[in-house]
Protein backbone atom coordinates (compact mmCIF):
# COMPACT_ATOMS: atom_id res chain seq x y z
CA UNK A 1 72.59 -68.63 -25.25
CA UNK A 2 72.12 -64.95 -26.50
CA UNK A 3 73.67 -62.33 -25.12
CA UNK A 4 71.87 -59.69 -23.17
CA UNK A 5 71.71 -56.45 -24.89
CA UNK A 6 73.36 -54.21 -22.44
CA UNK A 7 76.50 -56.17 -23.03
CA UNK A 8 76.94 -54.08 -26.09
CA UNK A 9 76.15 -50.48 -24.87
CA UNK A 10 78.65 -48.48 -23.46
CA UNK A 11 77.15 -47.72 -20.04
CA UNK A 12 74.03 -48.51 -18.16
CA UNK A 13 72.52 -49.29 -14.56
CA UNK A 14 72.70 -53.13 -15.30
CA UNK A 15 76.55 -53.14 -15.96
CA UNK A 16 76.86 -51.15 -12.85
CA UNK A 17 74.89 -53.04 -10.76
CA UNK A 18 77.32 -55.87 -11.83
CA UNK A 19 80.43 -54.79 -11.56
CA UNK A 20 81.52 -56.29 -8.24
CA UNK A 21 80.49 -60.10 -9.61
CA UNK A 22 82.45 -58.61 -12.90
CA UNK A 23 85.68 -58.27 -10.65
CA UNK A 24 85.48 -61.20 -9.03
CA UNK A 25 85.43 -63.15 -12.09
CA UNK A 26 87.93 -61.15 -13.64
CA UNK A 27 89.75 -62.03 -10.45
CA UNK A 28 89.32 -65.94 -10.74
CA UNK A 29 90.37 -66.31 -13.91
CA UNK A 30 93.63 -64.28 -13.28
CA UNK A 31 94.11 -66.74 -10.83
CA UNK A 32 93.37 -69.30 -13.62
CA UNK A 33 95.48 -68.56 -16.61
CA UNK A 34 98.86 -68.24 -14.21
CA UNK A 35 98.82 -71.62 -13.01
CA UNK A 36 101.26 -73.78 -15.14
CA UNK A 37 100.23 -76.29 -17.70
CA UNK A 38 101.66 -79.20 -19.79
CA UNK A 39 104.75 -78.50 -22.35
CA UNK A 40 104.15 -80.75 -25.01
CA UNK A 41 106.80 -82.16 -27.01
CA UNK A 42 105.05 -80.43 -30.26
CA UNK A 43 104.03 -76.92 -30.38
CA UNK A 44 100.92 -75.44 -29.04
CA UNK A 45 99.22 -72.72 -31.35
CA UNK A 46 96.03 -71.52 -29.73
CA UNK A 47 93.47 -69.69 -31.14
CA UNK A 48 91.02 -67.73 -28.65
CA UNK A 49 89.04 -65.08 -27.83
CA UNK A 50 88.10 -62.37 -25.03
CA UNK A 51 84.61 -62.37 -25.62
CA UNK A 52 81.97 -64.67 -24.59
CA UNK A 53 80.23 -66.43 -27.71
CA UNK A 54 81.63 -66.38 -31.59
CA UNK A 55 84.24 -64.09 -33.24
CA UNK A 56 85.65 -66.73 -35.82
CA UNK A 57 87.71 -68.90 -34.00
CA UNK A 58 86.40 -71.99 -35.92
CA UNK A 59 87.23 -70.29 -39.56
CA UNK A 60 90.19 -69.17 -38.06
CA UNK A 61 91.29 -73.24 -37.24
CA UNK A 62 90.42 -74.38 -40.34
CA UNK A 63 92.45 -71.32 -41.77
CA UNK A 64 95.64 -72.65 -39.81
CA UNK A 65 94.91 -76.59 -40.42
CA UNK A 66 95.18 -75.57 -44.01
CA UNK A 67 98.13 -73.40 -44.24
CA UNK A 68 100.06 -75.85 -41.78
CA UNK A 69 99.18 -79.12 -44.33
CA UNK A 70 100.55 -77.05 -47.46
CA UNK A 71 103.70 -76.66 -45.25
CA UNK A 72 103.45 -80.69 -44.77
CA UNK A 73 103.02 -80.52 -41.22
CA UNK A 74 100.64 -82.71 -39.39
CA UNK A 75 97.59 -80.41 -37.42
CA UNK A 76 95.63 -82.46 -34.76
CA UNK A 77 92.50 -79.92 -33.10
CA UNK A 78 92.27 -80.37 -29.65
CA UNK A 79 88.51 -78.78 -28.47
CA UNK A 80 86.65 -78.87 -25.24
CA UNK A 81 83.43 -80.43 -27.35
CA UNK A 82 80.77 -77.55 -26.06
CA UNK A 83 77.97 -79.01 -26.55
CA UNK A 84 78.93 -82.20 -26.85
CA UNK A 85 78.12 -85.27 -24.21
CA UNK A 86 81.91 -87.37 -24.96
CA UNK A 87 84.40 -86.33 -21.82
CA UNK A 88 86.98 -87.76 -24.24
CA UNK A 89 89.42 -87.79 -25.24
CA UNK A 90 87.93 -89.19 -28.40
CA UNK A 91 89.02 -88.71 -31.85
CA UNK A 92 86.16 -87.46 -33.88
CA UNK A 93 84.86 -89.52 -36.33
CA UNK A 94 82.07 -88.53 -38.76
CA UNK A 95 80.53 -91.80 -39.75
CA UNK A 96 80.10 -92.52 -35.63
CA UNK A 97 79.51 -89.25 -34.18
CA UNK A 98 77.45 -86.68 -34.29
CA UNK A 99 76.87 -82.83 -33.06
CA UNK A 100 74.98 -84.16 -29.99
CA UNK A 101 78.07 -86.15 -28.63
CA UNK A 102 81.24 -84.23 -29.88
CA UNK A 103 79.46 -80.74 -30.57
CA UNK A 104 79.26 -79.07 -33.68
CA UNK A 105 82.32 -76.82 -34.52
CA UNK A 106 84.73 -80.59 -33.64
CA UNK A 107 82.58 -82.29 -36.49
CA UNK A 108 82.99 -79.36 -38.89
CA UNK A 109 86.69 -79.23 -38.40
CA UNK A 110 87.32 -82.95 -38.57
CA UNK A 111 86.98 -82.42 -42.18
CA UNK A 112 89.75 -80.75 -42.47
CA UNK A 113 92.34 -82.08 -39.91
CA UNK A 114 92.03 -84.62 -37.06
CA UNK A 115 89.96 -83.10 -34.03
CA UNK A 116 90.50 -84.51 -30.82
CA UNK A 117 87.46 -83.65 -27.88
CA UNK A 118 88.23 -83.52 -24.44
CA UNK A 119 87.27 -81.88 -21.29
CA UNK A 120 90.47 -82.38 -20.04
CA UNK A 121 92.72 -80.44 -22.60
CA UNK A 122 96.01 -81.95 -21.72
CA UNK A 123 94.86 -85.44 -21.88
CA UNK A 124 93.20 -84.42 -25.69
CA UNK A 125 96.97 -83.13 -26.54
CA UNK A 126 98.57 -86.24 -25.29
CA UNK A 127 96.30 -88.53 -27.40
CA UNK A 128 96.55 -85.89 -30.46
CA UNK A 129 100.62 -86.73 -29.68
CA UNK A 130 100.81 -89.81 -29.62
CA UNK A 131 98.59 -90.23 -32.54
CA UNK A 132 100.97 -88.25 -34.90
CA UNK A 133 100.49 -84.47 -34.22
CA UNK A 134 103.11 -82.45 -35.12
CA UNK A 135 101.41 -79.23 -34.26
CA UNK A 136 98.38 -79.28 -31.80
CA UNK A 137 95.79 -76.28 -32.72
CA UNK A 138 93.98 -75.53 -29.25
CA UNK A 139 90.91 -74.07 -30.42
CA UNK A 140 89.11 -71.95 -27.67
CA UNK A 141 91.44 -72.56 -25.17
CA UNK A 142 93.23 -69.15 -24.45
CA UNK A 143 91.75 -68.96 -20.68
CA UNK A 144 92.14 -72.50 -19.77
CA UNK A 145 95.85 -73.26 -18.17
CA UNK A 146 95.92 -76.86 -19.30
CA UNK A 147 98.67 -76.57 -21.85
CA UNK A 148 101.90 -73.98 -22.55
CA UNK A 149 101.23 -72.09 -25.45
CA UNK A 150 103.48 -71.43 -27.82
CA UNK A 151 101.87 -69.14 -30.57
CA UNK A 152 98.22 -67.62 -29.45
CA UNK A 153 95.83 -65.62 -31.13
CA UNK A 154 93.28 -63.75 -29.80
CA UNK A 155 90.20 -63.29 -32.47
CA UNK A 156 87.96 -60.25 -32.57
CA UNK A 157 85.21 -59.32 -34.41
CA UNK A 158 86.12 -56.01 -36.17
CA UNK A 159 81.99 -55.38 -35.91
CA UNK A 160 81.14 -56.09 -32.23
CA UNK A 161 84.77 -55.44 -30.99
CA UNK A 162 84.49 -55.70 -27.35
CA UNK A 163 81.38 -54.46 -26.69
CA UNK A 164 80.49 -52.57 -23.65
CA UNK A 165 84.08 -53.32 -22.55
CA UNK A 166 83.38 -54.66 -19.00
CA UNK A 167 83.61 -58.30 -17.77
CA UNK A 168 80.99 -60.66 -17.94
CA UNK A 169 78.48 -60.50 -15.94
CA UNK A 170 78.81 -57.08 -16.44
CA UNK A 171 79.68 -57.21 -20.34
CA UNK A 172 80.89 -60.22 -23.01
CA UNK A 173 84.61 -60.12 -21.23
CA UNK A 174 86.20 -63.71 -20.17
CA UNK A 175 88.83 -61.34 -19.06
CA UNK A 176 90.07 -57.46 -19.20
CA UNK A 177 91.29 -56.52 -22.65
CA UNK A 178 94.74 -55.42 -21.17
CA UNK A 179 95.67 -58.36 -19.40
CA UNK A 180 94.19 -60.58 -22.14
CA UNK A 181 96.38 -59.43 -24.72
CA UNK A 182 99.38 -59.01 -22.94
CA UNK A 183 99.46 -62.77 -23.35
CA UNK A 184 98.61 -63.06 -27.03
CA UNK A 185 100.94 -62.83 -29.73
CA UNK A 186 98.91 -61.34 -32.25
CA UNK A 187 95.03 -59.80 -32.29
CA UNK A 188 93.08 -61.04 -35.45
CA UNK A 189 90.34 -58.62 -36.22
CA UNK A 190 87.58 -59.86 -38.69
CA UNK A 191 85.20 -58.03 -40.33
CA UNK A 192 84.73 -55.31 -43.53
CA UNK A 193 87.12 -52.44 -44.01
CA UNK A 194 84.71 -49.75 -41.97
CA UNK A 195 84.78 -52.10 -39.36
CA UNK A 196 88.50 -52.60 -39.16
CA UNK A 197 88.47 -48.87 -39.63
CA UNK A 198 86.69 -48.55 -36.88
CA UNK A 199 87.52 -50.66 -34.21
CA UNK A 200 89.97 -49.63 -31.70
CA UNK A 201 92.33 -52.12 -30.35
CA UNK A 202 95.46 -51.33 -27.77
CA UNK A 203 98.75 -51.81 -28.55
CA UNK A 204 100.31 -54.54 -28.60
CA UNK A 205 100.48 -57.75 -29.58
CA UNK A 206 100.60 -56.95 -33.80
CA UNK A 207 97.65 -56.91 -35.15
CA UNK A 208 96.26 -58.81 -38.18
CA UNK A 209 93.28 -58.52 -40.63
CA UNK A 210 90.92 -60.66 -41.68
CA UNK A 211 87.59 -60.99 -43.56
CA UNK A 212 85.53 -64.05 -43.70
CA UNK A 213 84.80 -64.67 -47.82
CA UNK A 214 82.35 -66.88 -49.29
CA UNK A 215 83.54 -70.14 -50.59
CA UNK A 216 83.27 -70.31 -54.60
CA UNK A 217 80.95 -73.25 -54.88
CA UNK A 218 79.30 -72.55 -58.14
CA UNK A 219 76.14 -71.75 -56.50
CA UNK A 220 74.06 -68.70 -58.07
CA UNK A 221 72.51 -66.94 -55.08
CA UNK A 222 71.30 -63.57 -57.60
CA UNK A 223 67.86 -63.37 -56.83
CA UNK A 224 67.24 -66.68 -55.25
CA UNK A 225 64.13 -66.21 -52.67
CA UNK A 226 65.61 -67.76 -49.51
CA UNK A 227 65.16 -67.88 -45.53
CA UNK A 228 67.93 -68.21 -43.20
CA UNK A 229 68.55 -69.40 -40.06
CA UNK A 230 72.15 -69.05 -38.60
CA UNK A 231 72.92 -69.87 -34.39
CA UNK A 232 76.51 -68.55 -34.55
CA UNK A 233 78.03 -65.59 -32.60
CA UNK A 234 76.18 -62.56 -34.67
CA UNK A 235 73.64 -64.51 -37.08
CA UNK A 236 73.83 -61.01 -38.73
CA UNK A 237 77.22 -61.30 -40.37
CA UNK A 238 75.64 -64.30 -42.20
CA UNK A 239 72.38 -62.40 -43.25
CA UNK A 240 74.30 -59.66 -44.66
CA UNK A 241 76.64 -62.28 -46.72
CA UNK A 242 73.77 -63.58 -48.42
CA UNK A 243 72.49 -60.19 -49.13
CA UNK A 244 76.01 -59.40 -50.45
CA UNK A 245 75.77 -62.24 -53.12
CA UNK A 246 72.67 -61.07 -54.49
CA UNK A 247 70.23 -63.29 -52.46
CA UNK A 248 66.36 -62.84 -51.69
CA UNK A 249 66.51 -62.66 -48.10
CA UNK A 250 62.54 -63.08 -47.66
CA UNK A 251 63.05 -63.80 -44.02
CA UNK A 252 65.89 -64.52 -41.37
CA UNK A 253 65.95 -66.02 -37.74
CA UNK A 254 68.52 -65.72 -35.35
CA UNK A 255 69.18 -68.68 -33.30
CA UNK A 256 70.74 -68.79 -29.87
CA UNK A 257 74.99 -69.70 -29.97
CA UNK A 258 75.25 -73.92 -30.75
CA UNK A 259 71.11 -73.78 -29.97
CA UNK A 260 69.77 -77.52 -30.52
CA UNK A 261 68.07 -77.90 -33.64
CA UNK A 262 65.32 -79.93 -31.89
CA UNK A 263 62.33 -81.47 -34.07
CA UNK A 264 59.84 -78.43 -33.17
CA UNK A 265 62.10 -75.56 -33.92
CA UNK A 266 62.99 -77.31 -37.31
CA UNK A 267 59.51 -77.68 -38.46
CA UNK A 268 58.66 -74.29 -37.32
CA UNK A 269 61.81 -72.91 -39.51
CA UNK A 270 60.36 -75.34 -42.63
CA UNK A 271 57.13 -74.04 -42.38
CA UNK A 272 58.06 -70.62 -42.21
CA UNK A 273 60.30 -70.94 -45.04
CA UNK A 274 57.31 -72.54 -46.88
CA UNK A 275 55.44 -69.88 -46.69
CA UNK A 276 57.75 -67.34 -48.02
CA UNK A 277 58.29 -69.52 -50.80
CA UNK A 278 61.95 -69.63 -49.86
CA UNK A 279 64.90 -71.86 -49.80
CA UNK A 280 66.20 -72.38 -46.32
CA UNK A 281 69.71 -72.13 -46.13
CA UNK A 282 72.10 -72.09 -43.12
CA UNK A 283 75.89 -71.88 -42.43
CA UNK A 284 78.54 -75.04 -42.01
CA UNK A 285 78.35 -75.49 -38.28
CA UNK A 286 74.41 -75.80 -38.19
CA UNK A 287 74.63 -77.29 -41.03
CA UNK A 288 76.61 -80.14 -39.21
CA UNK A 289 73.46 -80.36 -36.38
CA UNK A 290 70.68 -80.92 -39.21
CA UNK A 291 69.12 -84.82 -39.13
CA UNK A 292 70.66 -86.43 -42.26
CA UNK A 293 67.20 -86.37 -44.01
CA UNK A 294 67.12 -82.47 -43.97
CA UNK A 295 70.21 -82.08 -45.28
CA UNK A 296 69.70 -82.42 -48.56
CA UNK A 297 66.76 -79.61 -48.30
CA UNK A 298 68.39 -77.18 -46.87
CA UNK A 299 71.72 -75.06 -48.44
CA UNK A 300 74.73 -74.22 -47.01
CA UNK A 301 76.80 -71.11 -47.45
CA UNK A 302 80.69 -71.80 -46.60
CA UNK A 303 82.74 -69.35 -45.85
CA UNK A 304 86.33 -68.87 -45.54
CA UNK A 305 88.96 -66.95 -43.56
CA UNK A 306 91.26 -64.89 -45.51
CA UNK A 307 93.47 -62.50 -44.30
CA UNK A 308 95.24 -59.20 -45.52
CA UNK A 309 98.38 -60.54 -44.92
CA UNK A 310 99.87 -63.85 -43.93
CA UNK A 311 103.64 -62.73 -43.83
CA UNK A 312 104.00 -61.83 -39.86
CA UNK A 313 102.31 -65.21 -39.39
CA UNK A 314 103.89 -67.28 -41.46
CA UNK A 315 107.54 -65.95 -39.71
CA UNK A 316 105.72 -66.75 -36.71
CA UNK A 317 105.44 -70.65 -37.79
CA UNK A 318 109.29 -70.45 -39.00
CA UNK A 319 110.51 -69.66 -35.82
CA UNK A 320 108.02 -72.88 -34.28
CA UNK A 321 110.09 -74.89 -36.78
CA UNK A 322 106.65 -75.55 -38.64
């Protein structure tokens, strides 16, 4: 889905005219987030967000998976699947599933820790348990209730911040800023230095910064002619990577938030990068929705999370024991 564009101007008769819908789901999932959930035996670390669509929670994950294994302790991913058709829980498996059954960010992470999908998120923890999980990494899960939390982070991006501040319908809020991040333990902004410079975030939780950084592949992007095609959160933060590294951006499309890559659009895309005379080139999670046979054909551009400094975190895992 895209977001409507009022979300991201700071008044107008449309956010008005919403506001009393806005309040009432404000109101619901107040009501939501206080009802108890499972304590697992493990810790919980959950990364989330206040916004509706992508900030970097997925970069963010694999960020955490990472540091956690070089500390030799054993990440399972516990994730809702959107997108997905499996109720779960399921363990994701790459050679048997694909982006249509366990949606896309699941298969993109199971490459880098075990990712268990289920609708029902304390069920997924129990499995990721009793499978061996000495941390479970709750990835999107700050407004659902299903498990205590031990360590959350709430993700921005440093570019769109919060938008037009007001809760969705009205705006991109799953909940006021305030009462959001009076239940986080830290704010992760992501985004350039003018936008960190920029954005203004309350105080507290601490706050921690972030960019997301191409991943050294060896690849040679100066002056390569290519079109791109990204359906993340702001397909924008991806064009301007690729313009960064010294690519040809002959043409760009913005796809809707985990929008299908059905047969028609992707021949449309093909054709259009023919045209140009381009190479079509996407990012990791569509990347993960592409038919096997286009894979090969089209690039991919990882990127990485890597923040300004990991020290406040890293004490946070001490005290978890991790």
């Amino acid at each position: 889905m895209r977001a409507p564009g009022f979300w991201s101007r700071p008044a107008g008769f449309r956010a008005a005219a919403l506001a009393p819908f806005a309040a009432l789901y404000a109101r619901t999932t107040a009501r939501r987030v206080a009802r108890p959930g499972l304590r697992l035996d493990v810790p919980v670390i959950c990364v989330g967000n206040l916004t509706a669509g992508g900030t970097g929670k997925t970069p963010t994950v694999i960020a955490l998976a990472e540091r956690l294994s070089a500390r030799e302790v054993t990440a399972h991913v516990v994730s809702r699947g959107y997108g997905g058709s499996l109720d779960g829980p399921v363990r994701v498996d790459p050679a048997r599933h694909d982006a249509a059954q366990v949606g896309d960010e699941p298969l993109l992470l199971s490459a880098f820790a075990p990712v268990w999908v289920a609708k029902d998120r304390a069920a997924g923890a129990r499995a990721a348990v009793a499978d061996g999980a000495q941390v479970v990494l709750l990835d999107d899960g700050f407004q659902n209730p299903a498990l205590e939390k031990d360590l959350s982070l709430v993700v921005v991006d440093a570019g769109a911040g919060f938008g037009n501040g007001r809760v969705i319908p009205a705006g991109p809020l799953r909940e006021p800023v305030a009462d959001g991040l009076k239940r986080s333990d830290f704010t992760l902004s992501i985004g350039s230095d003018d936008q960190q410079a920029r954005l203004d975030l309350p105080e507290p939780p601490p706050r921690l910064r972030g960019r997301l950084a191409p991943l050294p592949t060896g690849m040679d992007w100066r002056g390569l002619p290519v079109f791109a095609f990204a359906g993340i959160g702001r397909p924008e933060k991806f064009f301007e990577t690729l313009r960064a590294l010294g690519a040809d951006l002959k043409g760009s499309e913005a796809l809707g938030d985990h929008q299908p890559l059905t047969p028609a659009l992707l021949h449309r895309l093909g054709e259009r990068a023919a045209r140009l005379s381009a190479q079509p080139v996407t990012t990791e999670k569509d990347a993960v929705r592409l038919p096997a046979a286009l894979r090969g054909r089209v690039l991919t551009l990882p990127v990485r999370l890597e923040l300004e400094d990991w020290a406040p975190l890293d004490a946070a895992l001490d005290r978890l024991g991790l």
